[in-house]
C-alpha atoms as a PDB file:
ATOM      1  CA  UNK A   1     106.507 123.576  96.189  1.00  0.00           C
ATOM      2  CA  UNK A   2     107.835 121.589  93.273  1.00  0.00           C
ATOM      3  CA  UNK A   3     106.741 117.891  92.852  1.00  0.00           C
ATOM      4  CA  UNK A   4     108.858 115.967  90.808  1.00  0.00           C
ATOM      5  CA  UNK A   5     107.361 112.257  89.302  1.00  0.00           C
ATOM      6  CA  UNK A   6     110.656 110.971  89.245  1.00  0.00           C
ATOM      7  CA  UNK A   7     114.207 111.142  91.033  1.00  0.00           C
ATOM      8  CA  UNK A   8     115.841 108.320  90.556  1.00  0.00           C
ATOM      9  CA  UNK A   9     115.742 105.354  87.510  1.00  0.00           C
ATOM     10  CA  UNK A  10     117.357 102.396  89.078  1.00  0.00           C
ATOM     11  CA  UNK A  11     116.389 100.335  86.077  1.00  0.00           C
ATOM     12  CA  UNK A  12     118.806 102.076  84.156  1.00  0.00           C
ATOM     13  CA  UNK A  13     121.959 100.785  86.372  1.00  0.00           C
ATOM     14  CA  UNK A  14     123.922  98.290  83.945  1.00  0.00           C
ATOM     15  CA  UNK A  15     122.139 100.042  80.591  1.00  0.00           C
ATOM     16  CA  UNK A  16     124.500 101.336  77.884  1.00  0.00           C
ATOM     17  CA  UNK A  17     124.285 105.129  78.280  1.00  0.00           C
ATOM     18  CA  UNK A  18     121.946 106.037  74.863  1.00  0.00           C
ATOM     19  CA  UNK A  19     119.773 103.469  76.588  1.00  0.00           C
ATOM     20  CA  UNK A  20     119.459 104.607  79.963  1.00  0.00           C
ATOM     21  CA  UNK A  21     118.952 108.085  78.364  1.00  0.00           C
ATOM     22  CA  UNK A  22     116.243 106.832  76.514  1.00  0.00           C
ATOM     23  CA  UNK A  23     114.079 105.605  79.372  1.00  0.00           C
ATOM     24  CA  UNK A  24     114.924 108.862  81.923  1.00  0.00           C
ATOM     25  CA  UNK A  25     113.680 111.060  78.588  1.00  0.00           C
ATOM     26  CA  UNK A  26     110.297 109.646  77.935  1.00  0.00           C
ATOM     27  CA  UNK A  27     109.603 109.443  81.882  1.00  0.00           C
ATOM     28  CA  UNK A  28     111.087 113.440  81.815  1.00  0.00           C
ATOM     29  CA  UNK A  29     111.160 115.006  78.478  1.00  0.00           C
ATOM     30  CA  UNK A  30     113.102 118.038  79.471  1.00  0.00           C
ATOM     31  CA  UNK A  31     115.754 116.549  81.536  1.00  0.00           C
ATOM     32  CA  UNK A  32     119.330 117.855  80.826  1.00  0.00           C
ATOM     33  CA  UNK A  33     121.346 114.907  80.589  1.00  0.00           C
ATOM     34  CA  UNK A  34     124.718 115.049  81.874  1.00  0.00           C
ATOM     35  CA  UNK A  35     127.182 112.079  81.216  1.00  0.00           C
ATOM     36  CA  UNK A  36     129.937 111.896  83.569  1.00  0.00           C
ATOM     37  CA  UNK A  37     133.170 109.446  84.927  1.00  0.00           C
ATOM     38  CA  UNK A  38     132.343 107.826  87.837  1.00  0.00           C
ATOM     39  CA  UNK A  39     133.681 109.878  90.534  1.00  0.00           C
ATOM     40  CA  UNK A  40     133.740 113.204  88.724  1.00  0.00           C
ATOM     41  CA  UNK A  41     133.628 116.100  91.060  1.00  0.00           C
ATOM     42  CA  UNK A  42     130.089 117.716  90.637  1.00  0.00           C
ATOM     43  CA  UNK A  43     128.728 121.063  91.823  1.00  0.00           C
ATOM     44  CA  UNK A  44     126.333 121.080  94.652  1.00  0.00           C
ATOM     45  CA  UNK A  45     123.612 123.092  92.993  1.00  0.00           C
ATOM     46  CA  UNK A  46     120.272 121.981  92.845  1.00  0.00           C
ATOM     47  CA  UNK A  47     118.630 122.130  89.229  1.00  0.00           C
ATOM     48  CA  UNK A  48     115.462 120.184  88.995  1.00  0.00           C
ATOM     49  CA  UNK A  49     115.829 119.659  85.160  1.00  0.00           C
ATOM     50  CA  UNK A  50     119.245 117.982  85.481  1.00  0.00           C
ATOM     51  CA  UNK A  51     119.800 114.301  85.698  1.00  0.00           C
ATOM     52  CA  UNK A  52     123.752 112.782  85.547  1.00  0.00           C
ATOM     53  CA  UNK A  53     124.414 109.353  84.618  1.00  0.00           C
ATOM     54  CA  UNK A  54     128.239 108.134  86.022  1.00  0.00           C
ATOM     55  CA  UNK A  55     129.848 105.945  84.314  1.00  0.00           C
ATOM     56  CA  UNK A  56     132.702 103.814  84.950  1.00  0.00           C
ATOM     57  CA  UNK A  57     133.249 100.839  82.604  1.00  0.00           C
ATOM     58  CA  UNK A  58     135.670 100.560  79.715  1.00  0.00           C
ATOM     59  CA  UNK A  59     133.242  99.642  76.531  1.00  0.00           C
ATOM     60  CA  UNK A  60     135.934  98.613  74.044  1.00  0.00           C
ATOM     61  CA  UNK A  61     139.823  97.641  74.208  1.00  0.00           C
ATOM     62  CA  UNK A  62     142.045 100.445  74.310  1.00  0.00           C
ATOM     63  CA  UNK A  63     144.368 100.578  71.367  1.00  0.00           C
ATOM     64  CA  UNK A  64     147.226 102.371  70.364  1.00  0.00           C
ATOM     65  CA  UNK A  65     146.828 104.518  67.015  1.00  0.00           C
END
């Protein structure tokens, strides 16, 4: 049976994404960090190394050019 340390890093929620990446990576060095849209469609797989961070805020104004 696997045992994982972590699941979940609430204490990332409202982090800038290099941030939160930070703090998942030194609790699990070898996660595969995924950075998606809020509300991406996802595959149902389970892969133990995989983490995904949703995101759903506009950082900067949107300009033309």
């Amino acid at each position: 049976m696997l045992v994982l340390p972590y699941t979940s890093w609430p204490e990332v929620v409202g982090l800038p994404v290099e941030e939160a990446k930070k703090v998942i990576l030194k609790d699990m060095p070898d996660a595969d960090i995924v950075v998606l849209p809020a509300g991406s469609p996802v595959t149902k797989d389970f892969r133990p190394n995989r983490v995904r961070i949703f995101v759903d805020t506009v950082a900067t104004t949107p300009t033309i050019g």
